[in-house]
Protein backbone atom coordinates (compact mmCIF):
# COMPACT_ATOMS: atom_id res chain seq x y z
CA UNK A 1 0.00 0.00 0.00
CA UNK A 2 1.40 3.55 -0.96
CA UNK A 3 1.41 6.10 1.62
CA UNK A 4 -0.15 9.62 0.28
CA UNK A 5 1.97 13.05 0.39
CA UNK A 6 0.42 14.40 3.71
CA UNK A 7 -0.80 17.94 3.87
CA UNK A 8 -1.56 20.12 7.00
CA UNK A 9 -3.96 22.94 6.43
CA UNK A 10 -4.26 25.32 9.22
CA UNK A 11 -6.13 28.44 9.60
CA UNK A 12 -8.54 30.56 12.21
CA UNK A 13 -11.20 30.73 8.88
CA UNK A 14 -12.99 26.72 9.03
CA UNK A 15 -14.27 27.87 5.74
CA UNK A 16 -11.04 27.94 4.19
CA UNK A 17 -9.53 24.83 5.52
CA UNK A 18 -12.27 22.99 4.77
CA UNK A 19 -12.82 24.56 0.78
CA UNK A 20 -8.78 23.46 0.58
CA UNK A 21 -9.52 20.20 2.33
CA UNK A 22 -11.97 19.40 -0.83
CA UNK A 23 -10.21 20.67 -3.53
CA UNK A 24 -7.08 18.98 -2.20
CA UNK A 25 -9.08 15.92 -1.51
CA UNK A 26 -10.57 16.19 -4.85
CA UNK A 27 -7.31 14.91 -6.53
CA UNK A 28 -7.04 11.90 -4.76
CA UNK A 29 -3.08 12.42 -4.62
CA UNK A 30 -2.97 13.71 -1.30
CA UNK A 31 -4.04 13.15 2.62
CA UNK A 32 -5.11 16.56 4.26
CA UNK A 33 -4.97 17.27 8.18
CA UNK A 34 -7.56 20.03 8.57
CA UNK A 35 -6.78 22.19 12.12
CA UNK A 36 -9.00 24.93 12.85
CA UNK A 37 -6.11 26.24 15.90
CA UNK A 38 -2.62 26.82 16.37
CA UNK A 39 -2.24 24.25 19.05
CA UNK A 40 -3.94 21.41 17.43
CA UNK A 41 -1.72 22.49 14.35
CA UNK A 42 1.60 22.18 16.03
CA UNK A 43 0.45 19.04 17.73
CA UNK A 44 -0.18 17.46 14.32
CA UNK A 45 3.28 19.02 13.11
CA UNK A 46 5.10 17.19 16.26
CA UNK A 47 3.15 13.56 15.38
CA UNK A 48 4.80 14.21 12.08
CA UNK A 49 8.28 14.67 13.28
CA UNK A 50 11.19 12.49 12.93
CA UNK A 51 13.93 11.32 15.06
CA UNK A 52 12.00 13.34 17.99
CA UNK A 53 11.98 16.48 15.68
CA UNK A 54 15.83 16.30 14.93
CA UNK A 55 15.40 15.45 11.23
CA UNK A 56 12.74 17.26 8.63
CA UNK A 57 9.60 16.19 9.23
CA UNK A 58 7.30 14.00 7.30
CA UNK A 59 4.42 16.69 6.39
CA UNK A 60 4.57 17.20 2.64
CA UNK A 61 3.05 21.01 2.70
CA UNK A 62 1.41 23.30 5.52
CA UNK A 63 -0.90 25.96 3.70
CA UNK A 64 -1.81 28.20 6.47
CA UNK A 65 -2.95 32.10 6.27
CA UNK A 66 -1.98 34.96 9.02
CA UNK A 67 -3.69 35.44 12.23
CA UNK A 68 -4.37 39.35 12.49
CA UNK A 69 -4.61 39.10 15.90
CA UNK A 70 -1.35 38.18 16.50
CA UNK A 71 2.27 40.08 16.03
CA UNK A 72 4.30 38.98 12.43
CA UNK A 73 6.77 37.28 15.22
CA UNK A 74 4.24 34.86 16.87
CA UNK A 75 2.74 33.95 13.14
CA UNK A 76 2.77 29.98 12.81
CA UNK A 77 4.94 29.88 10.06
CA UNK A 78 7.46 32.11 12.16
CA UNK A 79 6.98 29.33 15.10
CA UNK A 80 7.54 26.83 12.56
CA UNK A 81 10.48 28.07 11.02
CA UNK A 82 12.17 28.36 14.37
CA UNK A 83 11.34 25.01 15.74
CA UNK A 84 12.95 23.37 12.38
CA UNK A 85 15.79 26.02 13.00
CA UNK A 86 16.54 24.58 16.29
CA UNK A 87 18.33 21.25 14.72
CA UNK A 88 20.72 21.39 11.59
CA UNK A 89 19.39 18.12 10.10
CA UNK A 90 16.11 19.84 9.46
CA UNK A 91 14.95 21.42 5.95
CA UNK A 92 12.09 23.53 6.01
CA UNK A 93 9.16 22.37 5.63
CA UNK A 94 7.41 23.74 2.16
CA UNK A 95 4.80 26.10 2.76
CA UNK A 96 1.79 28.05 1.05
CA UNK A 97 0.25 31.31 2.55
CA UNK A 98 -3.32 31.75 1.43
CA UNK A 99 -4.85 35.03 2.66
CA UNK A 100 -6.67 38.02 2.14
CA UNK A 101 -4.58 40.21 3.78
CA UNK A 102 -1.40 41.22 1.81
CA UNK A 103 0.60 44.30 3.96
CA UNK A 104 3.62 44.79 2.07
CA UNK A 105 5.79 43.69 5.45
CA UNK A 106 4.64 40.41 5.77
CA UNK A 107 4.56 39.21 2.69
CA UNK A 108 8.27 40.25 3.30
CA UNK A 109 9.15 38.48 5.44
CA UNK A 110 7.31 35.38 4.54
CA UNK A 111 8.70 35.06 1.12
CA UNK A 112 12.26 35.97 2.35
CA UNK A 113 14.72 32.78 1.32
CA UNK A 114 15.90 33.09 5.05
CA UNK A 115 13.39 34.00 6.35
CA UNK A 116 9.69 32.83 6.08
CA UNK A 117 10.67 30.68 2.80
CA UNK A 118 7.18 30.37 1.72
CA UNK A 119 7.11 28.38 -1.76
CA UNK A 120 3.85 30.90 -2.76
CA UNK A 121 2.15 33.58 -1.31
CA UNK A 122 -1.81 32.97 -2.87
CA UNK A 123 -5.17 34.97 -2.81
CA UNK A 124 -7.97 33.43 -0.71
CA UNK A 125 -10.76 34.84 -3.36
CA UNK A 126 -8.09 32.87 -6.37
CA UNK A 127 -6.21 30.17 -4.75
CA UNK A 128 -9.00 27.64 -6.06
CA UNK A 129 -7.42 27.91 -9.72
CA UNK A 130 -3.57 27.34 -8.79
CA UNK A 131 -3.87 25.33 -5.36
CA UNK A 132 -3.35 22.06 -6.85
CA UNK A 133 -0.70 22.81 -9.73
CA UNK A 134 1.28 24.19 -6.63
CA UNK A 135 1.01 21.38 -4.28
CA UNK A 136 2.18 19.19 -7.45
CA UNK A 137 5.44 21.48 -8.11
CA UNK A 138 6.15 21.68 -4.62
CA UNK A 139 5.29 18.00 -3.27
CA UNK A 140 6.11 16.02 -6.58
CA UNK A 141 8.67 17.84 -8.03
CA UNK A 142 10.33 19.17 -5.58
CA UNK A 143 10.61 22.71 -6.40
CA UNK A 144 9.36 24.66 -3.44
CA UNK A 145 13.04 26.31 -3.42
CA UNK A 146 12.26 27.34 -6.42
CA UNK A 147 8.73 28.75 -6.33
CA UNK A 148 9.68 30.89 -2.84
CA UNK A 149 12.11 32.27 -5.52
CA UNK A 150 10.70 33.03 -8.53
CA UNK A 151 7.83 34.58 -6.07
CA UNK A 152 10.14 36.79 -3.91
CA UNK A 153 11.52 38.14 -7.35
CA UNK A 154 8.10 38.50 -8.24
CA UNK A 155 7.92 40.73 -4.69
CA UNK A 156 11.05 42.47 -4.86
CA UNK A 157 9.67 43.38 -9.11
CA UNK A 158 6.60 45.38 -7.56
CA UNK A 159 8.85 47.81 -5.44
CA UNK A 160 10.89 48.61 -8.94
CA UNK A 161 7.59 49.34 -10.66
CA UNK A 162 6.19 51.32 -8.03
């Protein structure tokens, strides 16, 4: 029996994990962990570690948004990042940020390489048309690398034309 890429969607709006839940469920490629909290999220992040959270863990992809009710610091993916940080046999885990909000300094920071390293950075009233041709670049081939860069060039392009 083949074991499915695993995906952990997390985010305060239960609407929005569960419309990503279906659409990723839709494929059929992929097993989805809907959390509707930040403590049930890093609870399924620890059941997913390896080598007691010394090597990368075994989550394929966390799509999360922002919480605006917390600082950019205390974000998830900022908790994340640090917790993988904390052993130097971890990679980051690939990301996606699907929101509504879009200030200019965290989208910054979460599409910095060494920083938030998000592989994209999607629209909550769009990410229905790209979702799943993202989750296939970043979990199948690999390329989340190379999404977070082509999108923080993308980033860094709207301060030249502005």
């Amino acid at each position: 029996m083949s074991h499915k890429p695993v995906i952990l969607l997390y985010d305060l709006d239960n609407k929005l994990v569960d419309a990503c839940a279906a659409l990723i469920g839709h494929t059929g490629l992929y097993t989805s962990i809907n959390t509707y909290n930040e403590t049930n999220a890093f609870e399924a992040v620890k059941q997913y570690n390896r080598m007691f959270g010394l090597l990368t863990n075994k989550l394929s992809c966390v799509i999360t948004g922002w919480n605006s009710y917390k600082k950019p610091r205390d974000q998830f993916l900022f908790r994340l990042r640090a917790e993988e940080r904390s052993s130097p046999f971890r990679k980051s885990t690939p990301v996606v940020i699907i929101t509504e909000d879009h200030p200019r300094d965290l989208r910054a920071l979460a599409l910095d390489p060494m920083d938030g390293n998000v592989a994209a950075y999607l629209h909550v009233d769009d990410f229905q048309q790209s979702i799943e041709d993202t989750l296939h670049k970043i979990v199948f081939g690999d390329r989340a690398h190379e999404l977070n860069s082509i999108a923080y060039a993308q980033f860094l392009g709207e301060d030249d034309s502005n």
